[in-house]
N, C-alpha and C. Protein backbone atom coordinates (compact mmCIF):
# COMPACT_ATOMS: atom_id res chain seq x y z
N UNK A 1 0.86 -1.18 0.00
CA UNK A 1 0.00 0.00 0.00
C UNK A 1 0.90 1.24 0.00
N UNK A 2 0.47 2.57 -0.62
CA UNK A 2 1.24 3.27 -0.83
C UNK A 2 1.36 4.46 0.15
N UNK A 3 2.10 5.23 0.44
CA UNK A 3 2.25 6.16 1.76
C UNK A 3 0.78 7.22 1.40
N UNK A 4 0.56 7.23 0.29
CA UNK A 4 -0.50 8.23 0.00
C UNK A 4 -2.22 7.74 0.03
N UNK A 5 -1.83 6.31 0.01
CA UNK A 5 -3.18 5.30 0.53
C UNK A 5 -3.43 5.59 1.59
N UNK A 6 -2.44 5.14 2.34
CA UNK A 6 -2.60 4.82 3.40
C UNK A 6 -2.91 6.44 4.51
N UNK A 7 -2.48 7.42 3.88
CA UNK A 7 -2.88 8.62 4.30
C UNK A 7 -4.77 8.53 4.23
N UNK A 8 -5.00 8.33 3.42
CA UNK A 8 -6.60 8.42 2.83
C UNK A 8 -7.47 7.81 3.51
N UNK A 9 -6.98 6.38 3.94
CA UNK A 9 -7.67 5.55 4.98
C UNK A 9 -7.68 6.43 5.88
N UNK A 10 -7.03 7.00 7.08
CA UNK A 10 -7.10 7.43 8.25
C UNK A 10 -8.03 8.48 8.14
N UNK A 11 -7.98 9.30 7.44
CA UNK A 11 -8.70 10.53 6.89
C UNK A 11 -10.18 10.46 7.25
N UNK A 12 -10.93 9.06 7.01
CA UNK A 12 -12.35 8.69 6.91
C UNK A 12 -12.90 7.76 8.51
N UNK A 13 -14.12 8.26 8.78
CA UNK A 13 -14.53 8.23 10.73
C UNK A 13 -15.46 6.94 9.75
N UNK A 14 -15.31 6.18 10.71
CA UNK A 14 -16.52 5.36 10.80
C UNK A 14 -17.72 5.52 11.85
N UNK A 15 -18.47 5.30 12.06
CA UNK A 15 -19.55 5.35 12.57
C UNK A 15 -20.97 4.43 12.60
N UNK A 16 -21.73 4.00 13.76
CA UNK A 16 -22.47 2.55 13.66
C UNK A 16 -23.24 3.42 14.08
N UNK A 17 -24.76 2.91 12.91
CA UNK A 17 -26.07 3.82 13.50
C UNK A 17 -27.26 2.52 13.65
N UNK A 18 -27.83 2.07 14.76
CA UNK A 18 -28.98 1.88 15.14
C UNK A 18 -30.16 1.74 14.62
N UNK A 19 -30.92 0.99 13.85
CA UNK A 19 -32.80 1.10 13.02
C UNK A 19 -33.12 0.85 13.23
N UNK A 20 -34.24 1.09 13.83
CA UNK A 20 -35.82 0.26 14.17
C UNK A 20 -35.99 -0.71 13.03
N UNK A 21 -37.04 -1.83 12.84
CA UNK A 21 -37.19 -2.98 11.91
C UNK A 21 -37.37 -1.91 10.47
N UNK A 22 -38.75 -1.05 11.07
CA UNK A 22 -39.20 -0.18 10.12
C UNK A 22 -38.09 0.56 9.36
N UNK A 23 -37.47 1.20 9.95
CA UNK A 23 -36.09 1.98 9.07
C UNK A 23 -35.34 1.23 8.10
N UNK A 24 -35.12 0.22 8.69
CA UNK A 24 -33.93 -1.05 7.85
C UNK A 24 -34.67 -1.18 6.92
N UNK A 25 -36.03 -1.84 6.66
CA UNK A 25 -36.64 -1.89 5.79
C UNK A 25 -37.16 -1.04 4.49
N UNK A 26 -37.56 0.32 4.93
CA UNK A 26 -37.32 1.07 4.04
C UNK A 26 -35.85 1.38 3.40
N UNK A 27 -34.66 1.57 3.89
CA UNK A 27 -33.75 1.55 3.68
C UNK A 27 -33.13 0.20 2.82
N UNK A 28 -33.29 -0.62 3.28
CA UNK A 28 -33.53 -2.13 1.87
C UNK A 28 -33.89 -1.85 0.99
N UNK A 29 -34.99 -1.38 1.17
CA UNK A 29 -35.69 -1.07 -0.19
C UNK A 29 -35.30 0.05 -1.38
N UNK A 30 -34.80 0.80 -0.52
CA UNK A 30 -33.84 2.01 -1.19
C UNK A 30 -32.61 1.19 -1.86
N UNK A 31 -32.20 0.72 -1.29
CA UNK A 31 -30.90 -0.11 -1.60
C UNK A 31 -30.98 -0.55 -2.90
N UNK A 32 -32.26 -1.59 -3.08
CA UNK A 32 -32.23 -2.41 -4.50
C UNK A 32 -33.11 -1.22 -5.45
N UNK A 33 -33.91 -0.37 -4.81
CA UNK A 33 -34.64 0.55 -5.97
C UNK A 33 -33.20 1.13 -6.87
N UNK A 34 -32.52 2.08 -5.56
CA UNK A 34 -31.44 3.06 -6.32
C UNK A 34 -30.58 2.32 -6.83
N UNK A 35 -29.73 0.90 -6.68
CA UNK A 35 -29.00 0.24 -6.68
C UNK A 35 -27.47 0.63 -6.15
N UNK A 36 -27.56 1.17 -5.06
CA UNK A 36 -27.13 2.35 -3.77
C UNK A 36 -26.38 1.28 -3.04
N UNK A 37 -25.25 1.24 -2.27
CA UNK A 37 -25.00 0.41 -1.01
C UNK A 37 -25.39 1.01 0.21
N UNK A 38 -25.74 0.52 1.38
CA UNK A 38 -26.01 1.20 2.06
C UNK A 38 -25.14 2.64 3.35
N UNK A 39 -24.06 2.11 2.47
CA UNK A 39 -22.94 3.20 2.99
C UNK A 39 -23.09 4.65 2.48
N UNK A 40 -23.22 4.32 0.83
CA UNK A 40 -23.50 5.49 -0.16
C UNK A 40 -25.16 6.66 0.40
N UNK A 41 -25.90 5.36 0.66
CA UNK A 41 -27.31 5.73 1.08
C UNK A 41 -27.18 6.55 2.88
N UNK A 42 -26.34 6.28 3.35
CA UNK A 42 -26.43 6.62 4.46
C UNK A 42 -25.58 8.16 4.63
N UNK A 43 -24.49 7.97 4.05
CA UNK A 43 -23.62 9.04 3.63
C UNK A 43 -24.35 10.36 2.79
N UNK A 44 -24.93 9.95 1.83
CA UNK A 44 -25.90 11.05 1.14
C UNK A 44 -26.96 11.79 2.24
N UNK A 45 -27.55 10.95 3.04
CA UNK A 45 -28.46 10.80 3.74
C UNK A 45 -27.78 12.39 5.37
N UNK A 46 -27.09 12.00 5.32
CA UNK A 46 -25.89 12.91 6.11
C UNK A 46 -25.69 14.29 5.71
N UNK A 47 -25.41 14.12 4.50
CA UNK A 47 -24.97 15.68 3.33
C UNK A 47 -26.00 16.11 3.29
N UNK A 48 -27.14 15.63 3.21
CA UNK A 48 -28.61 16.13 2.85
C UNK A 48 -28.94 16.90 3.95
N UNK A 49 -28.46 16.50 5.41
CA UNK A 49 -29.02 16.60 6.44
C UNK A 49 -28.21 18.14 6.94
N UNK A 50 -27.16 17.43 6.92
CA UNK A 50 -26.27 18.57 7.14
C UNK A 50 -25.85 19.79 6.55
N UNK A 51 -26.60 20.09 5.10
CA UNK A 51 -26.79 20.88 4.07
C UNK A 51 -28.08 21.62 4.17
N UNK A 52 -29.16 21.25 5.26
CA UNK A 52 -30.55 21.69 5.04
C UNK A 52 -29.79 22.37 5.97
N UNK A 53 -29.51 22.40 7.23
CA UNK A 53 -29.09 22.96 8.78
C UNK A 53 -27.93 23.73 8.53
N UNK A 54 -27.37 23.88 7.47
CA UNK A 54 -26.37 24.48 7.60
C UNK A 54 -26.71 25.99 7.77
N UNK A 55 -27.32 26.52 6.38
CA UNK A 55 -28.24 27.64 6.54
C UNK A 55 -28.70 28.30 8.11
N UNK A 56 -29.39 27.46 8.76
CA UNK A 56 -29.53 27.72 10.33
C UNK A 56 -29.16 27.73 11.22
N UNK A 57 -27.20 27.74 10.61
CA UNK A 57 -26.19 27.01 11.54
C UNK A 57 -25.77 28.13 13.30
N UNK A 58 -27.31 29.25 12.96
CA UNK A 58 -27.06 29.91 14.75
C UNK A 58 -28.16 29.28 15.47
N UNK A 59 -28.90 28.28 14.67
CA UNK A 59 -29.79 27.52 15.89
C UNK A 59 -29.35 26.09 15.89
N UNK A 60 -29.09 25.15 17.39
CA UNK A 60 -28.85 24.58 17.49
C UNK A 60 -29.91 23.18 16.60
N UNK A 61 -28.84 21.73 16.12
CA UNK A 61 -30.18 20.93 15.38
C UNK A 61 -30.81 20.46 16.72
N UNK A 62 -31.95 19.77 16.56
CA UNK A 62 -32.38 19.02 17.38
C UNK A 62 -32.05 18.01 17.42
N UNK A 63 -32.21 17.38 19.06
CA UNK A 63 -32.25 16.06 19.49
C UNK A 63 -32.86 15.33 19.29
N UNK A 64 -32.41 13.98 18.77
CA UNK A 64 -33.75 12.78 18.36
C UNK A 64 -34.17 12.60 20.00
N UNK A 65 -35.33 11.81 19.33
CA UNK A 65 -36.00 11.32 20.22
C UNK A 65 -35.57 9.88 20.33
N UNK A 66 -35.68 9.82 22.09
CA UNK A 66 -35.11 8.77 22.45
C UNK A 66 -36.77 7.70 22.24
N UNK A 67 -36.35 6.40 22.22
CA UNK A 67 -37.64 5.11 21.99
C UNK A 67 -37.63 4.61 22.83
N UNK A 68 -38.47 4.14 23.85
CA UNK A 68 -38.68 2.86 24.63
C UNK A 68 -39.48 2.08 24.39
């Protein structure tokens, strides 16, 4: 691997997110509609998010709601 690879790896956060049955499922379904992985789908999903809020970036986003 090359010194400039291996720069690129470190560069990128991973992160593990949590779905209700319901979420996964729609999100499946996204998967084979768009023909999307679900990394790509989740990542877009992020930019989208973080692109609407940016605009409003002197009010804090909100907190999800927690489930029991």
């Amino acid at each position: 691997m090359t010194t400039e690879r291996i720069r690129l790896c470190q560069i990128k956060k991973r992160i593990i997110v949590n779905l209700e049955p319901e979420e996964y499922q729609q999100l499946s379904e996204l998967n084979v509609q768009e023909e999307r992985s679900f990394s790509w789908l989740g990542r877009q999903a992020i930019l989208d998010y973080t692109k609407k809020h940016k605009s409003s970036s002197s009010q804090p986003i909100a907190k999800a709601s927690t489930r029991k």
